[in-house]
Protein backbone atom coordinates (compact mmCIF):
# COMPACT_ATOMS: atom_id res chain seq x y z
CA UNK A 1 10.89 -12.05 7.65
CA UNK A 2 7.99 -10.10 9.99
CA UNK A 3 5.90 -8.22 8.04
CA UNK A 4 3.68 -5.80 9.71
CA UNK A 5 0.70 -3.97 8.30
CA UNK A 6 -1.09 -0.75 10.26
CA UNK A 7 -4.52 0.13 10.81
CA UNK A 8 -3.36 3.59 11.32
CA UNK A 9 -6.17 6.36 13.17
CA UNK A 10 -6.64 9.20 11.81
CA UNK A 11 -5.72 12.11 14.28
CA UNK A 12 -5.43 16.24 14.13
CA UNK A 13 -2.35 17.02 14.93
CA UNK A 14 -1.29 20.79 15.54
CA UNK A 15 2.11 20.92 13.87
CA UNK A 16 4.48 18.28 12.14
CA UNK A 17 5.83 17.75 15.58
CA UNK A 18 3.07 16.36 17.06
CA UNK A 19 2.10 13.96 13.05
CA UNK A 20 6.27 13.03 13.62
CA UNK A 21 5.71 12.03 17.18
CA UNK A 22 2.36 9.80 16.52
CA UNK A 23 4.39 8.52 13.39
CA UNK A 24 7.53 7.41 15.52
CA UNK A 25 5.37 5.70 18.37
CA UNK A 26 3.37 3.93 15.49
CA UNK A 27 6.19 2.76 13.96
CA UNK A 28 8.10 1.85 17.69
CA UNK A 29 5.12 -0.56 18.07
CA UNK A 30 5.98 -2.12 15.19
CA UNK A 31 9.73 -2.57 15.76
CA UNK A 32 9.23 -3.62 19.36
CA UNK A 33 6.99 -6.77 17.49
CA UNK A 34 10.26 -8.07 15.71
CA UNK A 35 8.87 -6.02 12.00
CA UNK A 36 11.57 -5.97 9.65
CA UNK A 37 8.93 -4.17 7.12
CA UNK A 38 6.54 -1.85 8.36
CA UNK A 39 3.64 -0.50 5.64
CA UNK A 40 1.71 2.63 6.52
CA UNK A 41 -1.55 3.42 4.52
CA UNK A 42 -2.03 5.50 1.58
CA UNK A 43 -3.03 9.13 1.84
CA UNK A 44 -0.94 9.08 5.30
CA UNK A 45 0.50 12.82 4.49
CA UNK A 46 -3.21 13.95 4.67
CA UNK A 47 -2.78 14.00 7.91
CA UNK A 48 -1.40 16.81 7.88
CA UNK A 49 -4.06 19.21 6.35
CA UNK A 50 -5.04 18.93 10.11
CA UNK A 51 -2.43 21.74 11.08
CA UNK A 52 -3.91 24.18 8.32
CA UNK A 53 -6.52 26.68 9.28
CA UNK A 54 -9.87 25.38 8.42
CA UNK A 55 -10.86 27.14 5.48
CA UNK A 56 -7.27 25.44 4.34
CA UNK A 57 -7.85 21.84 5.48
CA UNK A 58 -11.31 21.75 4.49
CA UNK A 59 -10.45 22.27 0.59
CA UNK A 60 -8.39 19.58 -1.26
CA UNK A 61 -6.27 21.47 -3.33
CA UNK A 62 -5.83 24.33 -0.88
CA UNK A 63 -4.12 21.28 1.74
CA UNK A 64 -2.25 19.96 -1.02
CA UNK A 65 -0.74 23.11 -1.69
CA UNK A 66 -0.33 23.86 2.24
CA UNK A 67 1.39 20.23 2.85
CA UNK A 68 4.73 20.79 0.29
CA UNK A 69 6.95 22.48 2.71
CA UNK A 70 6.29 19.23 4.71
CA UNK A 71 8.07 16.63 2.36
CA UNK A 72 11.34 17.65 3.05
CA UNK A 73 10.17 17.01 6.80
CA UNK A 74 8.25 13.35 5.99
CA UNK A 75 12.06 12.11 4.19
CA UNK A 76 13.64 13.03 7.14
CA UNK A 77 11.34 11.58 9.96
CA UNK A 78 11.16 7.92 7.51
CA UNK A 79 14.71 7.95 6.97
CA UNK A 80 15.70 8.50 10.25
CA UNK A 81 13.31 6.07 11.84
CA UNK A 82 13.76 3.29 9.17
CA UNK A 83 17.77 3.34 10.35
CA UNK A 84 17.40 4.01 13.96
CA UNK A 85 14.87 0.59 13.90
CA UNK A 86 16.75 -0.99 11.54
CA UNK A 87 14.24 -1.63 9.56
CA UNK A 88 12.44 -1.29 6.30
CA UNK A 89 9.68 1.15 6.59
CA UNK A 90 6.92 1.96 3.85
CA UNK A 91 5.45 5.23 4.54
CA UNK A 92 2.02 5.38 3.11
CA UNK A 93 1.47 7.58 0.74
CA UNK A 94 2.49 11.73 0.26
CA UNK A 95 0.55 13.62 -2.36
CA UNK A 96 3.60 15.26 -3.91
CA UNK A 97 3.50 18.41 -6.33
CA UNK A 98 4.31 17.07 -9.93
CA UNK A 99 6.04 20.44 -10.70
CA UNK A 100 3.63 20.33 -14.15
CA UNK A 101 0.72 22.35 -14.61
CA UNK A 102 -0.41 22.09 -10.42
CA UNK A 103 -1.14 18.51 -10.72
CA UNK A 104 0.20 16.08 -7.68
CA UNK A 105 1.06 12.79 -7.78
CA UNK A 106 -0.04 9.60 -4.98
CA UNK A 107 3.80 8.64 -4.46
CA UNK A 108 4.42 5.76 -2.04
CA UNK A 109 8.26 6.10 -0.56
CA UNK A 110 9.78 3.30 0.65
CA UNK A 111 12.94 3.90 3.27
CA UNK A 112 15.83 0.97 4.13
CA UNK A 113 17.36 0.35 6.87
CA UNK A 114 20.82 1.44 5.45
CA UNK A 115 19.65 5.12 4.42
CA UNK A 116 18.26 4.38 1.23
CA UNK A 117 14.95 5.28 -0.43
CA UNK A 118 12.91 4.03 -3.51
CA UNK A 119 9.33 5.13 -4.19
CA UNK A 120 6.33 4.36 -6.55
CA UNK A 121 3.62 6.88 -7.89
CA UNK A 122 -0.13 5.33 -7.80
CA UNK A 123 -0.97 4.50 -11.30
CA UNK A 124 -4.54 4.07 -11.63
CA UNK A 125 -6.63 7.06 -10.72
CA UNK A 126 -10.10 6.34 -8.53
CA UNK A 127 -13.12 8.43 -8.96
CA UNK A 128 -12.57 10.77 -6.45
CA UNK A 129 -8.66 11.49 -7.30
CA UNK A 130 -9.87 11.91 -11.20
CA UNK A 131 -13.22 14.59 -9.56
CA UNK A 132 -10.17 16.22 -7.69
CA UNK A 133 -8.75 17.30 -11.12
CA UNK A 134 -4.97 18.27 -9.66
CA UNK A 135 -4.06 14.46 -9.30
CA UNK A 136 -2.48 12.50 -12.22
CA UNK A 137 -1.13 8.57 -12.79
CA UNK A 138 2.03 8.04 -12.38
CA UNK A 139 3.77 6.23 -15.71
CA UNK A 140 6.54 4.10 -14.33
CA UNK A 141 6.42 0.62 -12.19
CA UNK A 142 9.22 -0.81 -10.06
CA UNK A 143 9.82 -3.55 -8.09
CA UNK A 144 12.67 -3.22 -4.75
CA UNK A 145 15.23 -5.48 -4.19
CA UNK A 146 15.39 -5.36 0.09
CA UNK A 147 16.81 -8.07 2.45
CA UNK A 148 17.50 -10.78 -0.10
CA UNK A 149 13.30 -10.30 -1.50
CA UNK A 150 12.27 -8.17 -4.37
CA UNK A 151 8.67 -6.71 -3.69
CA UNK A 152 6.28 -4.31 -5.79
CA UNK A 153 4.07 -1.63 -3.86
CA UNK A 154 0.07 -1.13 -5.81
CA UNK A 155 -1.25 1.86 -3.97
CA UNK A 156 -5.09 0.48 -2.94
CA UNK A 157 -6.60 0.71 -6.60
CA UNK A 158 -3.59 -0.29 -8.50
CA UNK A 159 -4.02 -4.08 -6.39
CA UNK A 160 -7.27 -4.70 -8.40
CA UNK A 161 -5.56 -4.34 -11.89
CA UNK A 162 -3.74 -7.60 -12.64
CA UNK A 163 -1.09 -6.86 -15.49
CA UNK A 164 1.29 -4.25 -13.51
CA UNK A 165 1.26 -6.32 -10.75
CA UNK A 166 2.19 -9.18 -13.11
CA UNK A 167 4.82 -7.04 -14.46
CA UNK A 168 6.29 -6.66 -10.47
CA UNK A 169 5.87 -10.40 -9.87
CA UNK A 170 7.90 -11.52 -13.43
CA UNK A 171 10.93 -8.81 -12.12
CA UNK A 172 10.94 -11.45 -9.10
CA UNK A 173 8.73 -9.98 -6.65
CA UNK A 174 7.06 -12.08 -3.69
CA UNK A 175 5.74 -8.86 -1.82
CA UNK A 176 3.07 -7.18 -2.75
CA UNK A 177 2.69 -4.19 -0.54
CA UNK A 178 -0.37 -1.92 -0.98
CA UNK A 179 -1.22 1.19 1.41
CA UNK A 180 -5.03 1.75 1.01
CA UNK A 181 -7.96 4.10 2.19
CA UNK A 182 -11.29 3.37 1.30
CA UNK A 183 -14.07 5.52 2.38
CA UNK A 184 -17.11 2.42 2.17
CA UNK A 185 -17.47 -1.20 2.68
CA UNK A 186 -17.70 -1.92 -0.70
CA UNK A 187 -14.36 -0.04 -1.60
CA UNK A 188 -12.46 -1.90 1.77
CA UNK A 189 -14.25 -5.10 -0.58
CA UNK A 190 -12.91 -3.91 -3.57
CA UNK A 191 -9.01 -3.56 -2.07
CA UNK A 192 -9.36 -6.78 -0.71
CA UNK A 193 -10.37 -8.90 -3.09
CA UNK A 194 -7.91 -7.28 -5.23
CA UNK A 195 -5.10 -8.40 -2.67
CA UNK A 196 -6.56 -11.55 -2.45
CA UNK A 197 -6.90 -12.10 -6.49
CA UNK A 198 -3.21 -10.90 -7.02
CA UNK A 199 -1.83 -13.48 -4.15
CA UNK A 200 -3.47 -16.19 -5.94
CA UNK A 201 -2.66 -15.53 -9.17
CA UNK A 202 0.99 -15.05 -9.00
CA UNK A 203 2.05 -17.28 -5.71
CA UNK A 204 2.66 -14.20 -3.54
CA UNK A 205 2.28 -12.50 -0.17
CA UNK A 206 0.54 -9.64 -0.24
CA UNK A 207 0.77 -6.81 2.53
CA UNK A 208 -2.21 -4.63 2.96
CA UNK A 209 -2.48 -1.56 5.08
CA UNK A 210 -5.75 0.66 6.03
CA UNK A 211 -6.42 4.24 7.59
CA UNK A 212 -9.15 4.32 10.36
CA UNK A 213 -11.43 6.34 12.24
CA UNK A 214 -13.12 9.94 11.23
CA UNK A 215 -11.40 12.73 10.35
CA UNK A 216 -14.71 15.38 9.29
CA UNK A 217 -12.28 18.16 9.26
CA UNK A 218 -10.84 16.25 5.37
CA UNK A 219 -12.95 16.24 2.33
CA UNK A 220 -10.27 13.08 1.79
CA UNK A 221 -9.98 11.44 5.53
CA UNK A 222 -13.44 11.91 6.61
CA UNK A 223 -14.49 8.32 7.20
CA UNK A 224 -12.30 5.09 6.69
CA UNK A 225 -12.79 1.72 6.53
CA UNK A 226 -11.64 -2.09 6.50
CA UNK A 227 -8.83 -3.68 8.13
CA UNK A 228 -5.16 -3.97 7.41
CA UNK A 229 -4.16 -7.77 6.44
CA UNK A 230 -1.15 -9.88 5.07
CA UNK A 231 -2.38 -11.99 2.03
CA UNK A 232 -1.03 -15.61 0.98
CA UNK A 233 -2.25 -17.94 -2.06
CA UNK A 234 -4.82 -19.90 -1.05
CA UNK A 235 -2.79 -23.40 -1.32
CA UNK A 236 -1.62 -26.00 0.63
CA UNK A 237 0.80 -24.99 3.58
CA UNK A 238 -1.03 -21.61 3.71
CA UNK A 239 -4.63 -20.17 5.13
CA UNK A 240 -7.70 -21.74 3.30
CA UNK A 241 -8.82 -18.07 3.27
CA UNK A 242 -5.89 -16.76 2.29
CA UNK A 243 -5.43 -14.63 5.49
CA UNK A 244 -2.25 -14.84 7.34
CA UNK A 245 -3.13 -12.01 10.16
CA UNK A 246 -5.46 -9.39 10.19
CA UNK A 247 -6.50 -6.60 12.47
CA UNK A 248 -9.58 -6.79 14.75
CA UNK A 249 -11.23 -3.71 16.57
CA UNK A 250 -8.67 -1.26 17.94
CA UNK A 251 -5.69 -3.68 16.66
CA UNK A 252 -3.02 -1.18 15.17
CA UNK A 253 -0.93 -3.89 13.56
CA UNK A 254 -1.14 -7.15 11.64
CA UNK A 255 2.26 -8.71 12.10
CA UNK A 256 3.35 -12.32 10.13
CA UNK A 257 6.32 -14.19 10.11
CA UNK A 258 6.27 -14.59 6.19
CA UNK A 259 8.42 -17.45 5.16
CA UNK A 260 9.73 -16.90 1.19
CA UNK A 261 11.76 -19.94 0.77
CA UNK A 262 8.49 -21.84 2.15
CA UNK A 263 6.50 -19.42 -0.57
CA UNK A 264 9.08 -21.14 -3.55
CA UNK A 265 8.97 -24.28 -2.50
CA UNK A 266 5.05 -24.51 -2.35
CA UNK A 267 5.03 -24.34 -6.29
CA UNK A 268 6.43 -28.02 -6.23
CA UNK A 269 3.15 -29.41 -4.23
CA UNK A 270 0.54 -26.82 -5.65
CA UNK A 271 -3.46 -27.54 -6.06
CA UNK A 272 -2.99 -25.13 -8.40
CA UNK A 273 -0.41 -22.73 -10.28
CA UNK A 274 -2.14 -20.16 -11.38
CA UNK A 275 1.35 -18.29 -11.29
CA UNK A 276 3.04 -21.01 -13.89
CA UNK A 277 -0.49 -21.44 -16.44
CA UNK A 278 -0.53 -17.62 -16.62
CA UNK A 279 0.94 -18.18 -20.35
CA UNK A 280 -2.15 -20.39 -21.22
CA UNK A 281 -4.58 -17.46 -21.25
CA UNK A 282 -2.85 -16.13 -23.33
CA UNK A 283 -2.40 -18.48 -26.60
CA UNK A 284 -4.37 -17.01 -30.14
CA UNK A 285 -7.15 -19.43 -29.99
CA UNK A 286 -8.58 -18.61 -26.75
CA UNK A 287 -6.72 -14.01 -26.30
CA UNK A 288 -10.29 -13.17 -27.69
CA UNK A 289 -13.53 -14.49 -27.69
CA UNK A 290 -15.54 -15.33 -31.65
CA UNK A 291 -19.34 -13.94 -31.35
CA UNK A 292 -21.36 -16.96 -32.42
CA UNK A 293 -25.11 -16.49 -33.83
CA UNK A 294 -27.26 -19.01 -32.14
């Protein structure tokens, strides 16, 4: 199955027209490289603060608010691209009004090929989202059942906590997708070592995908960082670094040809299995540590 993962630019566009049109030739790329799952990065709907004025674009919750009347728009584009290119399509992220109190929720929506649509709320709130004081944690975790795989989608912090993922991977996931934005090197470190550390722990490809460029008109765009990748355990028949594909420069897509029967049948000849001596953490003797005086 062809994976492919976007280093998505940033740009200003003037009315949902002109986001949809960007959106669709993004995604065209994608289909015309054989992608049978195409992941968009997180905070993708943000995008669209750009066709507020700027006293609206250049506050947070003002844009927020602004950007509603769009998500009726954003299920319509996804769907109908994910069925006119047959293919499974992973929109990012849209920062969708929780109907409680003002608050908003990171929700990642994830369109089929046959009409259908699943999604998953970011669980984990970063420093910035908890300063922004409108955006809460979601409290439920899925995993999709699409094209004969099951996958899980972490949006970018959720990746660096291991137990939900763990949850995703024990409901029979073998994806990982994770739509990230990260503002520093350190934070494009931080997703990616997370992606890395969840592919080698539980035996599974992980899909990573990255905004880029400046946006200085978004208090949440302004600068991004890192480079979309597709993760695999670091084990015999796969990448010593773990990297299947990654972008370089102006690259807008990562694509891999991930192979999941391949991915089951690696267990048998393992170095390691982190995946299968999970449970051994976990026995009394060893769950905490005992302080010794020395």
């Amino acid at each position: 199955m062809k994976v492919a993962v976007a280093k998505y630019r940033i740009g200003e566009p003037r009315d949902f027209d002109e986001f949809a049109a960007g959106v669709e030739a993004a995604i065209g790329a994608a289909a015309a490289a054989g992608a049978r799952i195409a992941v968009l990065p997180e905070y993708l709907s943000l995008e669209l603060g750009a066709t507020c004025t700027a006293d609206v674009r250049g506050d947070l919750q003002a844009s927020l608010a602004a950007i509603q009347p769009y998500r009726c728009h954003w299920l319509a584009l996804f769907s109908r691209l994910a069925m006119q290119k047959r293919m499974h399509i992973v929109a990012g992220s849209f920062l969708l009004a929780a109907n409680r109190d003002g608050r908003y929720r990171n929700r990642c929506d994830w369109f089929t090929p046959d009409g259908a649509h699943g999604w998953q709320d970011k669980l984990q709130l970063t420093g910035f989202e908890k300063a922004a004081g409108v955006i809460e944690g979601g409290d439920e975790l899925k995993a999709f059942a699409a094209d004969g795989i099951r996958a899980g989608i972490a949006v970018c912090y959720d990746c660096e906590f291991p137990l939900p993922v763990r949850a995703q991977c024990e409901a029979g996931a073998h994806l990982l997708v994770v739509p990230s934005c990260t503002d520093t090197e350190a934070g494009a470190t931080r997703v990616r070592v997370g992606c890395l550390a969840r592919a080698l722990e539980n035996r599974v490809f992980v899909a990573q995908a990255v905004t880029a460029g400046e946006a200085a008109w978004s208090p949440a765009l302004d600068v991004n960082t890192g480079e979309a990748a597709i993760y695999a355990p670091m084990d015999r028949g796969f990448p010593a670094d773990g990297i299947v594909a990654q972008t370089r420069g102006d690259q807008a897509w990562a694509v891999a040809d991930l192979d999941f029967d391949a991915l089951a049948a690696s267990r048998a000849g393992a170095q390691v299995a982190n995946d299968r001596d999970w449970a051994g953490q976990l026995a009394p003797g060893i769950a905490r540590a005992r302080v010794e005086t020395l």
